[in-house]
PDB file of N, CA and C in Angstrom:
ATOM      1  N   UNK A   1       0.425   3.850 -24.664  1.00  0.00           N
ATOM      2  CA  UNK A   1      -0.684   3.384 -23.872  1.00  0.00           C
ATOM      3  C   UNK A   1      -1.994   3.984 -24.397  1.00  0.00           C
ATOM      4  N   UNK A   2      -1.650   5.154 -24.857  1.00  0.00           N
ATOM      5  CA  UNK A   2      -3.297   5.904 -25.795  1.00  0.00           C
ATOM      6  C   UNK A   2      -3.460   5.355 -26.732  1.00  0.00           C
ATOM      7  N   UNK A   3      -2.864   4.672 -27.292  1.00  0.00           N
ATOM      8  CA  UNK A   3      -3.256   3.900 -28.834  1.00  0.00           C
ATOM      9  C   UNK A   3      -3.856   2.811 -28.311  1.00  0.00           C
ATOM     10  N   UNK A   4      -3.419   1.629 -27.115  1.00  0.00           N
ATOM     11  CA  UNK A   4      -4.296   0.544 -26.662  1.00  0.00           C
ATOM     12  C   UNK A   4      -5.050   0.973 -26.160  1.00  0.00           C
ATOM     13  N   UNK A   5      -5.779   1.908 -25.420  1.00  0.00           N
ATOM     14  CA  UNK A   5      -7.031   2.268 -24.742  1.00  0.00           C
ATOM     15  C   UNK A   5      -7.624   3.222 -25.378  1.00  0.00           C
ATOM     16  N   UNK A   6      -7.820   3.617 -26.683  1.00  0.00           N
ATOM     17  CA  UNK A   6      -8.463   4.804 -27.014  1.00  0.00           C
ATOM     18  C   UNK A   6      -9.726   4.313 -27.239  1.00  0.00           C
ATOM     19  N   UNK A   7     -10.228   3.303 -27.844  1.00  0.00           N
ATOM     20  CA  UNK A   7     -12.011   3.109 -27.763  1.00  0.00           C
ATOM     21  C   UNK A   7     -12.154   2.918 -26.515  1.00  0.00           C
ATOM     22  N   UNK A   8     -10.999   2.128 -25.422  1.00  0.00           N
ATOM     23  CA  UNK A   8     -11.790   2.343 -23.964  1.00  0.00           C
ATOM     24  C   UNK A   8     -11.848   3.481 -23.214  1.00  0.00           C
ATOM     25  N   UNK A   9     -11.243   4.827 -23.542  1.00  0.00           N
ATOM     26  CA  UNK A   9     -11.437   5.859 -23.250  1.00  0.00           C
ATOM     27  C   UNK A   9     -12.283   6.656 -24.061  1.00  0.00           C
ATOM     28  N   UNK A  10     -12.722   6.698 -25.236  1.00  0.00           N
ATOM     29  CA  UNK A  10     -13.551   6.246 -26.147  1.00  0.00           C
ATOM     30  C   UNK A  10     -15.104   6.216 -25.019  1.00  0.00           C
ATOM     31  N   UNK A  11     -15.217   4.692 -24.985  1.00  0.00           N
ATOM     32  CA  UNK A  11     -16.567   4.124 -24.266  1.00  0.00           C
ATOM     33  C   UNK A  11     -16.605   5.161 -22.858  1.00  0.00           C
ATOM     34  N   UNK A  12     -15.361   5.209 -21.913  1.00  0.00           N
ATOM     35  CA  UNK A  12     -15.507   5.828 -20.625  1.00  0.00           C
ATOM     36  C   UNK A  12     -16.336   6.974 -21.509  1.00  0.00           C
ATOM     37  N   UNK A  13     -15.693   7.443 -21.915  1.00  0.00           N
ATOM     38  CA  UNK A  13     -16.184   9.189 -22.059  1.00  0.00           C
ATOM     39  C   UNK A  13     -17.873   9.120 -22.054  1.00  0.00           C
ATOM     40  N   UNK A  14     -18.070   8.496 -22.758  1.00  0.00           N
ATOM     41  CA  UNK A  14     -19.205   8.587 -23.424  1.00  0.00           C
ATOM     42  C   UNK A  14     -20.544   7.871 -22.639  1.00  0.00           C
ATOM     43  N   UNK A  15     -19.801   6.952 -21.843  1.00  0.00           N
ATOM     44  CA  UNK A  15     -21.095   6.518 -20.468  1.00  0.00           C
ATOM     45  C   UNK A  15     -20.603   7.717 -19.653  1.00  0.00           C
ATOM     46  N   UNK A  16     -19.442   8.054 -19.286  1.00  0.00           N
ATOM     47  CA  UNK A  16     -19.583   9.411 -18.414  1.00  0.00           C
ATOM     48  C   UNK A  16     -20.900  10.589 -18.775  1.00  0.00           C
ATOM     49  N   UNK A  17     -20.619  10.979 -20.515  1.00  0.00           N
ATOM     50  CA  UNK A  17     -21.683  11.700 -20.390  1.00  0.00           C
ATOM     51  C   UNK A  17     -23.353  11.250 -20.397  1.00  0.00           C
ATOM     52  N   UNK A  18     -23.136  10.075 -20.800  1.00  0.00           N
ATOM     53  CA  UNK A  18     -24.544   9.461 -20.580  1.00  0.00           C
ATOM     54  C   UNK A  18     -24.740   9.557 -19.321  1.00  0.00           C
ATOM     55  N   UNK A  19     -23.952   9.243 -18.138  1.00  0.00           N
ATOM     56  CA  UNK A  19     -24.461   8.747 -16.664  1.00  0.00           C
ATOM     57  C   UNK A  19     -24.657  10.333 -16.210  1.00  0.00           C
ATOM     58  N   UNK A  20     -24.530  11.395 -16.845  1.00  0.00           N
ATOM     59  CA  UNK A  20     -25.024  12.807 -16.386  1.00  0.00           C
ATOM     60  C   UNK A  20     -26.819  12.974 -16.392  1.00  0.00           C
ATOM     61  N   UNK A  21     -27.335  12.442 -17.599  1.00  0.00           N
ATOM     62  CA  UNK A  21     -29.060  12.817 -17.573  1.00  0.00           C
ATOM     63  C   UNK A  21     -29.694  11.278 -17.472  1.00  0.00           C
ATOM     64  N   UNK A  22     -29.154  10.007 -17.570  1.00  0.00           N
ATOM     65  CA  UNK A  22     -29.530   8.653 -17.871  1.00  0.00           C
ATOM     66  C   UNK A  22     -29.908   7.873 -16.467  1.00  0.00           C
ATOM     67  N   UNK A  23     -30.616   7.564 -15.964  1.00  0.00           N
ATOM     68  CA  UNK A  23     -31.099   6.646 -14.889  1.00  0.00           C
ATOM     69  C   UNK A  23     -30.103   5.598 -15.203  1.00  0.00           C
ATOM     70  N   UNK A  24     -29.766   4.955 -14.177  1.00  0.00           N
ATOM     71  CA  UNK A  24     -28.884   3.714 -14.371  1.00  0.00           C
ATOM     72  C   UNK A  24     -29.194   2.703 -15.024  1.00  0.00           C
ATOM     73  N   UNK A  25     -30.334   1.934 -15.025  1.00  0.00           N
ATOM     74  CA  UNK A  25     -31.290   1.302 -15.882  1.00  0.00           C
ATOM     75  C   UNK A  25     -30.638   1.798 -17.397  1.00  0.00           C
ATOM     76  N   UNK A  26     -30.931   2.814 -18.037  1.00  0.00           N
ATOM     77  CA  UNK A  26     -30.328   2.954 -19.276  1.00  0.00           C
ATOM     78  C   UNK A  26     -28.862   2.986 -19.794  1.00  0.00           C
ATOM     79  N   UNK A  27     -28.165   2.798 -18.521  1.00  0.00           N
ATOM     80  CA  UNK A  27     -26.823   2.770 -18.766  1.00  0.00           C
ATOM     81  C   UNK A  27     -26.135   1.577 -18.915  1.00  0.00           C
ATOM     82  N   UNK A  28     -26.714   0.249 -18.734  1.00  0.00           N
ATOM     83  CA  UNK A  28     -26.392  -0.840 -18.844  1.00  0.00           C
ATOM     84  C   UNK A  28     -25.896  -0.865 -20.177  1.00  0.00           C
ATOM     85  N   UNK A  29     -26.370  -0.554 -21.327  1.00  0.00           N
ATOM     86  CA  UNK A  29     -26.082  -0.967 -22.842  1.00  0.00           C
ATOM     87  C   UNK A  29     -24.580  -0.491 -22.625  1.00  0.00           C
ATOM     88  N   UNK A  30     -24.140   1.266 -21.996  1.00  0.00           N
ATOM     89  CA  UNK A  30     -22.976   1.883 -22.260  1.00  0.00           C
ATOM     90  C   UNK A  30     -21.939   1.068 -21.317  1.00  0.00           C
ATOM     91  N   UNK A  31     -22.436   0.552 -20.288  1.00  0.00           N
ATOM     92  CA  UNK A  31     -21.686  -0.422 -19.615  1.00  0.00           C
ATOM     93  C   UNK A  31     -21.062  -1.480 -20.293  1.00  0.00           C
ATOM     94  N   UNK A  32     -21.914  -2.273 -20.221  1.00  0.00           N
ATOM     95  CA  UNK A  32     -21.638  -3.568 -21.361  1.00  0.00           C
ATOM     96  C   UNK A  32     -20.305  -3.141 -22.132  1.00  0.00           C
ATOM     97  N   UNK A  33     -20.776  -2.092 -23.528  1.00  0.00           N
ATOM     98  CA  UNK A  33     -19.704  -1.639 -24.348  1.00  0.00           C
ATOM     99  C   UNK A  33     -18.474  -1.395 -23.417  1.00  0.00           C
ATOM    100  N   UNK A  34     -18.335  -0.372 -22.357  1.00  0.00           N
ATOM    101  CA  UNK A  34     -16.785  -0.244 -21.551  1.00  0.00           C
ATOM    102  C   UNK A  34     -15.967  -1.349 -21.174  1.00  0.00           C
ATOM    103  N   UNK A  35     -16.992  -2.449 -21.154  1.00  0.00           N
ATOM    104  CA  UNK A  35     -16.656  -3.614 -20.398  1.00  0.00           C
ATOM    105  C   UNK A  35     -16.025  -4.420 -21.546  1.00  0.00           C
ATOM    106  N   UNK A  36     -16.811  -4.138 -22.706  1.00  0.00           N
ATOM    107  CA  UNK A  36     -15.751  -5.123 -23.901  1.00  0.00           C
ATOM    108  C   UNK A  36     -14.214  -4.043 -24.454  1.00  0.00           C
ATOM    109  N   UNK A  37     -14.500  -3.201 -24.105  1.00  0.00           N
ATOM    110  CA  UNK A  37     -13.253  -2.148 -24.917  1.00  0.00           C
ATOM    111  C   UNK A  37     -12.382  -2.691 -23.670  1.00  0.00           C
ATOM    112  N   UNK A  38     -12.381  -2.755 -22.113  1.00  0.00           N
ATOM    113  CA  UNK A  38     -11.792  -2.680 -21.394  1.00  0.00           C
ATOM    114  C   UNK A  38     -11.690  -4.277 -21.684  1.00  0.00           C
ATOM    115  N   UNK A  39     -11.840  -4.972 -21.433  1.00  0.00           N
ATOM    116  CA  UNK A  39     -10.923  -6.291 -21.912  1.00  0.00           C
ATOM    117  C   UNK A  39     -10.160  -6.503 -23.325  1.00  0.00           C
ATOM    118  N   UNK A  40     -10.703  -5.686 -24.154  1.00  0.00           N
ATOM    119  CA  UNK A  40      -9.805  -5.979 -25.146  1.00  0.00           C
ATOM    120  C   UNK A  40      -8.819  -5.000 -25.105  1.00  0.00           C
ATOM    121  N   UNK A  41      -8.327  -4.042 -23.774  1.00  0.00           N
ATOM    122  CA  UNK A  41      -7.204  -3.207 -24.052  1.00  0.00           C
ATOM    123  C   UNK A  41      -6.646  -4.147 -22.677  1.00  0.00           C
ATOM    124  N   UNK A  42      -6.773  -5.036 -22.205  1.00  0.00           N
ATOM    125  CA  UNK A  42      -6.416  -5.553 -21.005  1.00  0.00           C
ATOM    126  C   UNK A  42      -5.477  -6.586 -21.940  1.00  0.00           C
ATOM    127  N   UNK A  43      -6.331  -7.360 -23.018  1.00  0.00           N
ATOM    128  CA  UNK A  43      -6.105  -7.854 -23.734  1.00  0.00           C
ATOM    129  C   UNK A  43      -4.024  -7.280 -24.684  1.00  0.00           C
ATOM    130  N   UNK A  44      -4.564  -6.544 -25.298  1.00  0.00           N
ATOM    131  CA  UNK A  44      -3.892  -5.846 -25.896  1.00  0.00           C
ATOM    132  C   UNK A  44      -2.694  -5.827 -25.331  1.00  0.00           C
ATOM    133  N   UNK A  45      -2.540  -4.715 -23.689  1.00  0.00           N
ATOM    134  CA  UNK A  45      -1.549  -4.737 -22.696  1.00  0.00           C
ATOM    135  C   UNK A  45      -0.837  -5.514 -22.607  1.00  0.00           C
ATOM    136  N   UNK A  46      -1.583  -6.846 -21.985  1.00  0.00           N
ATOM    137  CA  UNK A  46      -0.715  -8.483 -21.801  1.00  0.00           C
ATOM    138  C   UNK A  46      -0.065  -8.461 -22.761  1.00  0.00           C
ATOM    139  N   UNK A  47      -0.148  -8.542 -24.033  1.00  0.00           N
ATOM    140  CA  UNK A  47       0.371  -8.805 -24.615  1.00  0.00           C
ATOM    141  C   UNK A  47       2.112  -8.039 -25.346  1.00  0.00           C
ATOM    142  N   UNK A  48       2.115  -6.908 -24.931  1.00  0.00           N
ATOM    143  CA  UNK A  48       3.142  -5.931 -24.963  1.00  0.00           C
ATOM    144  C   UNK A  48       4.229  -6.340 -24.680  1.00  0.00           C
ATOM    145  N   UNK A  49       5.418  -6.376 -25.302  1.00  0.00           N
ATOM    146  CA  UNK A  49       6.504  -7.112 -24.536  1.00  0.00           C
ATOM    147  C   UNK A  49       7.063  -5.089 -24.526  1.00  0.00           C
ATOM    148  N   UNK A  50       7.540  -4.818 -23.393  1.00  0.00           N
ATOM    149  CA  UNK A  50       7.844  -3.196 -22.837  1.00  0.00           C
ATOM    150  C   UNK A  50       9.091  -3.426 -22.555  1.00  0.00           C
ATOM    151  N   UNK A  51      10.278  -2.150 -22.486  1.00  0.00           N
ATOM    152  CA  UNK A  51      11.424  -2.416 -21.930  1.00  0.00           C
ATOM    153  C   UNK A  51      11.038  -2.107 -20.803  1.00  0.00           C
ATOM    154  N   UNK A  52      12.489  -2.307 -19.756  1.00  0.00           N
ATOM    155  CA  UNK A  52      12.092  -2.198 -19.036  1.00  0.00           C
ATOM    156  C   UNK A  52      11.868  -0.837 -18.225  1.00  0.00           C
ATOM    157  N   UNK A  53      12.441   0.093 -18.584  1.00  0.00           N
ATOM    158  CA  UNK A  53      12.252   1.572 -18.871  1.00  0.00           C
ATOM    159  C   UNK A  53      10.576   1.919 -18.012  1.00  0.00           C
ATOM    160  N   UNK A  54       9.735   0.971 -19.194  1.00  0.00           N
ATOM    161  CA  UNK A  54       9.067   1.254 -19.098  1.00  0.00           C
ATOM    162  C   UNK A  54       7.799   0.360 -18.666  1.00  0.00           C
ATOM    163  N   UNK A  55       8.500  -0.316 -17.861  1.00  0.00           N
ATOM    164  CA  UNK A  55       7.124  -1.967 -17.100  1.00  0.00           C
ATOM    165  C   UNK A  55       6.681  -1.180 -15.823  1.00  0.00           C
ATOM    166  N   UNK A  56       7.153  -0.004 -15.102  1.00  0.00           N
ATOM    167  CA  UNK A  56       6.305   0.331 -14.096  1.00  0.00           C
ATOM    168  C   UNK A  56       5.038   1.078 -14.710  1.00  0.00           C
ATOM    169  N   UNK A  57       4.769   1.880 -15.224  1.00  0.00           N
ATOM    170  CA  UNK A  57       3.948   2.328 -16.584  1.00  0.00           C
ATOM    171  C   UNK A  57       3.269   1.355 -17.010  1.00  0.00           C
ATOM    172  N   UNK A  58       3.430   0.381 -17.271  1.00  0.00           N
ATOM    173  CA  UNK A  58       2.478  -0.298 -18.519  1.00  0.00           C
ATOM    174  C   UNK A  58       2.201  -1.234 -17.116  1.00  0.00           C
ATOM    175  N   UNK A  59       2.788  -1.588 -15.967  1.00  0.00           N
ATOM    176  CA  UNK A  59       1.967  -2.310 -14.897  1.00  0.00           C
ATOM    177  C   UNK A  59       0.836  -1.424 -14.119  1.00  0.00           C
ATOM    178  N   UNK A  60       0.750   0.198 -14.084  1.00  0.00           N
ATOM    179  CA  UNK A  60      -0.072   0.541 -13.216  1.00  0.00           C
ATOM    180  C   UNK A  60      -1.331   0.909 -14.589  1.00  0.00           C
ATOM    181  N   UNK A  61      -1.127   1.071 -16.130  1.00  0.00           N
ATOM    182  CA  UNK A  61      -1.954   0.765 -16.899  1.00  0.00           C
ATOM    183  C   UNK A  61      -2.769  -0.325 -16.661  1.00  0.00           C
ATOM    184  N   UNK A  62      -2.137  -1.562 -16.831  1.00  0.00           N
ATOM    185  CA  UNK A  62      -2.878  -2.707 -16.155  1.00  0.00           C
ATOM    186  C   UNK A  62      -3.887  -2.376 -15.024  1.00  0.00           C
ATOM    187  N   UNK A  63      -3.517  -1.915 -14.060  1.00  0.00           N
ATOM    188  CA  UNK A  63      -3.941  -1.939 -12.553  1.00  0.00           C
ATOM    189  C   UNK A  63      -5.215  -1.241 -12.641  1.00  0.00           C
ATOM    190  N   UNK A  64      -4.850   0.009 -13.998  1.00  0.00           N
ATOM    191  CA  UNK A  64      -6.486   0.249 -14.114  1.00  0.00           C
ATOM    192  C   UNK A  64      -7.372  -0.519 -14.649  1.00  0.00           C
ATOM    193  N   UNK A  65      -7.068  -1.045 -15.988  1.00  0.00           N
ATOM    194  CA  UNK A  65      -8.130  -1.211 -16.495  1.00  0.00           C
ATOM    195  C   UNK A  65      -8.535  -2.666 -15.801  1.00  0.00           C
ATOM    196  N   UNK A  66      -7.780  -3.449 -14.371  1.00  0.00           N
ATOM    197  CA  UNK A  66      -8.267  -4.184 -14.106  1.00  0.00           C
ATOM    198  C   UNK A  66      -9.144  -4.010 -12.662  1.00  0.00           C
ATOM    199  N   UNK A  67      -9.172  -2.317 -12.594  1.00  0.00           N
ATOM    200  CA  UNK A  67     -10.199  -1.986 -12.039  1.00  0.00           C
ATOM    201  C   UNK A  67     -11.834  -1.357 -12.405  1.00  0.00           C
ATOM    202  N   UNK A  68     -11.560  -1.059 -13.829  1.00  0.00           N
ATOM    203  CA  UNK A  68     -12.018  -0.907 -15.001  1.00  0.00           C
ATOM    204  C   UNK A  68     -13.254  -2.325 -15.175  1.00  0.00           C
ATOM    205  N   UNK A  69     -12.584  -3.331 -15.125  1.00  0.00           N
ATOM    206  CA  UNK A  69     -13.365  -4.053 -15.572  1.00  0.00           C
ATOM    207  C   UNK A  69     -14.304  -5.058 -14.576  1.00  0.00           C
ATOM    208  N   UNK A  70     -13.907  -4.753 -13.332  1.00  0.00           N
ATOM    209  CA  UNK A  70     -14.666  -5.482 -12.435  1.00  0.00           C
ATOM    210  C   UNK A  70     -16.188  -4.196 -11.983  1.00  0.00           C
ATOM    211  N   UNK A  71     -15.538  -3.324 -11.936  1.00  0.00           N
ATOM    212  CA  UNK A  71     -16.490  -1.902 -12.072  1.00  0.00           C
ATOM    213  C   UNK A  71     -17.320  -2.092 -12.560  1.00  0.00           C
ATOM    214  N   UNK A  72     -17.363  -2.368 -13.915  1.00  0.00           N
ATOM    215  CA  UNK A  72     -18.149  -2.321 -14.526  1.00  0.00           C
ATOM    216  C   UNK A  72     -19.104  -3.712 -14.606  1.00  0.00           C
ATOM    217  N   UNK A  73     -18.402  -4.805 -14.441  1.00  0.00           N
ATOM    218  CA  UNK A  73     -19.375  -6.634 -14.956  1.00  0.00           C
ATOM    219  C   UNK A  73     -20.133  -5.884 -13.295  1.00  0.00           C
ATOM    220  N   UNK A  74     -19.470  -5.222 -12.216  1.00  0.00           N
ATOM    221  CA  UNK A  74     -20.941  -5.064 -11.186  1.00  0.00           C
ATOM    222  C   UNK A  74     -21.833  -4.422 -11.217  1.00  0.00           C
ATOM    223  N   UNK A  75     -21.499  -3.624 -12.227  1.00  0.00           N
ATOM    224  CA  UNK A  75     -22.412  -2.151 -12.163  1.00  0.00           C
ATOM    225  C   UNK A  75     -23.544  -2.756 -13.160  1.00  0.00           C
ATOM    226  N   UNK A  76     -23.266  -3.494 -14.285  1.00  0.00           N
ATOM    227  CA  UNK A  76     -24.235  -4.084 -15.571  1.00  0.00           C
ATOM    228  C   UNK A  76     -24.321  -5.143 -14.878  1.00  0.00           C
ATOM    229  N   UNK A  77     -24.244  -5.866 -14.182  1.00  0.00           N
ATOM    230  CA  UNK A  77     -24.961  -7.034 -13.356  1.00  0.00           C
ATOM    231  C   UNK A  77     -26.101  -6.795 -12.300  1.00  0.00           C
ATOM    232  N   UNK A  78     -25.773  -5.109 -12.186  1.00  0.00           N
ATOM    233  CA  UNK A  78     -26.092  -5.131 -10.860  1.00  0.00           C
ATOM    234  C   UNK A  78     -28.226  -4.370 -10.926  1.00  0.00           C
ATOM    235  N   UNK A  79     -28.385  -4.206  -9.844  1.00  0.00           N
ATOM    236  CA  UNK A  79     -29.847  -3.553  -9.755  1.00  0.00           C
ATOM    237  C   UNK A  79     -29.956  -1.956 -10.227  1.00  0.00           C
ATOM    238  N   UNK A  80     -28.622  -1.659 -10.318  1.00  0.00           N
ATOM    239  CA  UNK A  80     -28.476   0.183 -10.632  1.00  0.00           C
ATOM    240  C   UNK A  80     -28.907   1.257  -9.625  1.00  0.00           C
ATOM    241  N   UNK A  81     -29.023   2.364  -9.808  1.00  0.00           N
ATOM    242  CA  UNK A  81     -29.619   3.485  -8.766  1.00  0.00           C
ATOM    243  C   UNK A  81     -27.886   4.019  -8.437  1.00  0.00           C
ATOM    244  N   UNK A  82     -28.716   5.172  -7.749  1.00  0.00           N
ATOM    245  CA  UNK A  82     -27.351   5.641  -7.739  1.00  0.00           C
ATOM    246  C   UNK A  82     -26.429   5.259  -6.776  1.00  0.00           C
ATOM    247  N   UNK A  83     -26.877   4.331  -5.802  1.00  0.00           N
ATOM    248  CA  UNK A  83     -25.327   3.707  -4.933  1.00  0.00           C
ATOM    249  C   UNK A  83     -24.465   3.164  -5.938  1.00  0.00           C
ATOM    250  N   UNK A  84     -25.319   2.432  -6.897  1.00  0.00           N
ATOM    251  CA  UNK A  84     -24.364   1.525  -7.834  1.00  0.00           C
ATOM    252  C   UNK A  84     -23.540   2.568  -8.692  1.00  0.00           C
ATOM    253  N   UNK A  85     -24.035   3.419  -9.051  1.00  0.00           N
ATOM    254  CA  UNK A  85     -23.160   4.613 -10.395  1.00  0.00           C
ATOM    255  C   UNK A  85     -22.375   5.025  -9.158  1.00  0.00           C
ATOM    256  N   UNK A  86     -22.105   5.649  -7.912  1.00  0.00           N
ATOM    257  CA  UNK A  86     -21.489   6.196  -6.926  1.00  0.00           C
ATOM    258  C   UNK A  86     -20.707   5.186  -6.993  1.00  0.00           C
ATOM    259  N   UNK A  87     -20.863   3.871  -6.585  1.00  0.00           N
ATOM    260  CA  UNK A  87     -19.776   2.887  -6.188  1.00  0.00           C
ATOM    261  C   UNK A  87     -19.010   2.355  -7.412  1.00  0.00           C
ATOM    262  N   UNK A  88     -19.532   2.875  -8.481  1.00  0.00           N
ATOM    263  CA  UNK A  88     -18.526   2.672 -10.184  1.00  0.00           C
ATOM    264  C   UNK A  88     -17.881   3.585 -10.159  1.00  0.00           C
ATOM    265  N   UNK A  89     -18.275   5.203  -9.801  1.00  0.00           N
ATOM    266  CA  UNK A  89     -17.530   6.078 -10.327  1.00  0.00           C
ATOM    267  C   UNK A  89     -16.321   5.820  -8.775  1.00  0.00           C
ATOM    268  N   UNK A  90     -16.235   5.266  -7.794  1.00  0.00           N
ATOM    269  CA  UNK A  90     -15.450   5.653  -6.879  1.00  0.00           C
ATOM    270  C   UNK A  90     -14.176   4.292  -7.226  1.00  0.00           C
ATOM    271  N   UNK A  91     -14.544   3.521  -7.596  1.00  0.00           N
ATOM    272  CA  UNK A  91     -13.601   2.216  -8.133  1.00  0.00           C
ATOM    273  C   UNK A  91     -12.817   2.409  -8.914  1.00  0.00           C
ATOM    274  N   UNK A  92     -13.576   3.562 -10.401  1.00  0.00           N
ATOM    275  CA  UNK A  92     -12.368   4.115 -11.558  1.00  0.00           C
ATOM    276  C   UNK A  92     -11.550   5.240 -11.003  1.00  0.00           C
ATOM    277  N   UNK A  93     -12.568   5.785  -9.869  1.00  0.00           N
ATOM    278  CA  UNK A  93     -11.468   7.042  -9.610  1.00  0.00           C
ATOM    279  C   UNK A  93      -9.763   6.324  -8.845  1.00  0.00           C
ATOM    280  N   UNK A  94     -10.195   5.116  -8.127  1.00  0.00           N
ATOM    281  CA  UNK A  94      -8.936   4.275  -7.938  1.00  0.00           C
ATOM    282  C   UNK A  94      -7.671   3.981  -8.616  1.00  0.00           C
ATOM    283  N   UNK A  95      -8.885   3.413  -9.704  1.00  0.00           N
ATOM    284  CA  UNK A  95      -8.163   2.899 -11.193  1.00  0.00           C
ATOM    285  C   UNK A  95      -7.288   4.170 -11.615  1.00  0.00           C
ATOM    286  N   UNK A  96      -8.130   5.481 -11.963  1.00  0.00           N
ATOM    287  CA  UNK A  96      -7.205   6.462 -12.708  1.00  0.00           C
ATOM    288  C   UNK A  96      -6.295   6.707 -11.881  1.00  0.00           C
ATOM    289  N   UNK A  97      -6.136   6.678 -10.401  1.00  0.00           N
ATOM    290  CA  UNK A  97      -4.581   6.818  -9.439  1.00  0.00           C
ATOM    291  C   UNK A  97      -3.967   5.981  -9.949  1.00  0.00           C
ATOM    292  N   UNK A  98      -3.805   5.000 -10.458  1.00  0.00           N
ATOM    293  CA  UNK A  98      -2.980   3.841 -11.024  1.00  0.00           C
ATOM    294  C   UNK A  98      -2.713   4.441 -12.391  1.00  0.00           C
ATOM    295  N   UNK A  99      -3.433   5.114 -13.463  1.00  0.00           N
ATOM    296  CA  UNK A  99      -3.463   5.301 -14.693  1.00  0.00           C
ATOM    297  C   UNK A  99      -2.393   6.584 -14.379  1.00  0.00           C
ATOM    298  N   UNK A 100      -2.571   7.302 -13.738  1.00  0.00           N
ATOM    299  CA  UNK A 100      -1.827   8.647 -13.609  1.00  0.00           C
ATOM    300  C   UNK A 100      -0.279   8.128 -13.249  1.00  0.00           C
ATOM    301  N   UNK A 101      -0.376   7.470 -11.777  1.00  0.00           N
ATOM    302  CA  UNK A 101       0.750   7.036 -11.825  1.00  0.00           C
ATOM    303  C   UNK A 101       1.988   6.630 -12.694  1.00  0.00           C
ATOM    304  N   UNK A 102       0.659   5.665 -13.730  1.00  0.00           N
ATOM    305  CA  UNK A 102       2.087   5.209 -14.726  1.00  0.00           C
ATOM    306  C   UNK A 102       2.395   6.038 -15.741  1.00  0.00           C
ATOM    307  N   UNK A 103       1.061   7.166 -16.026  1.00  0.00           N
ATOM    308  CA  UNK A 103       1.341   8.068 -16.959  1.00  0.00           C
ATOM    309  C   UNK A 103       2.514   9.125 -16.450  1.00  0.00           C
ATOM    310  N   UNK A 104       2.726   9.550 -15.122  1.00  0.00           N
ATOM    311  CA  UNK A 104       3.411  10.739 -14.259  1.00  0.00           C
ATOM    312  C   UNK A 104       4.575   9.760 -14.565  1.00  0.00           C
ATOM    313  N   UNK A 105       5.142   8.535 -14.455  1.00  0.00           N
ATOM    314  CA  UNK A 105       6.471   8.129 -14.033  1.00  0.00           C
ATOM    315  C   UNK A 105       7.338   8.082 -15.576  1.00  0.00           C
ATOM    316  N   UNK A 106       6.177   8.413 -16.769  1.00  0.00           N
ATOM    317  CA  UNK A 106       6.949   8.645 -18.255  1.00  0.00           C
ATOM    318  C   UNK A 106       7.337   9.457 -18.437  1.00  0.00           C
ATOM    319  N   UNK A 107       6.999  10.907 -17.553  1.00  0.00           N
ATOM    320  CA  UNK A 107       7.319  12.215 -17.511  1.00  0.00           C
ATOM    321  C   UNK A 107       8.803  12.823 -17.046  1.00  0.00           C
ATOM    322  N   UNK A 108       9.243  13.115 -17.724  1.00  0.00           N
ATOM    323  CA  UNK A 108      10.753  13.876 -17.145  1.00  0.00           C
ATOM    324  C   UNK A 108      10.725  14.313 -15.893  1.00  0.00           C
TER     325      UNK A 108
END
């Protein structure tokens, strides 16, 4: 699952540290970018044929980045300020309960 999402963890990281000193207004460009890495690992996913071992995992992968990506087309659509960065960062923190999940259920 780190090999299909690494530029979209990649992009997260990196609007994370932007959205530390950046007015929201300037964060649109880093948006945008999360928003194409995150469809093309959404992309990617679908396409996986997984045993079945391992489809609860690669379904709560999904679950993020398809929280991932609505997050974000609102946040770069949207007027910005910080309700909007508050209400992005509280949508991925969703998403990563889903990401953990499927990462915790590969674990011995």
């Amino acid at each position: 699952m780190d090999a299909f999402e690494a530029e979209l963890t990649s992009a997260l990281a990196q609007f994370e540290a932007t959205a530390v000193d950046a007015n929201s207004s300037a964060l649109r460009p880093e948006a945008l970018r999360v928003l194409e890495k995150a469809r093309a690992a959404r992309d990617a996913l679908e396409a996986l044929q997984v045993s079945p071992g391992l489809t609860a995992a690669w379904r709560e992968e999904l679950l993020f980045v398809n929280h991932v990506i609505p997050a974000f087309q609102r946040f770069a659509g949207g007027e910005g300020g910080p309700a909007a960065l508050e209400e992005l960062r509280s949508i991925l923190g969703r998403g990563r309960i889903h990401q953990k999940r499927g990462r915790d259920s590969l674990r011995p």
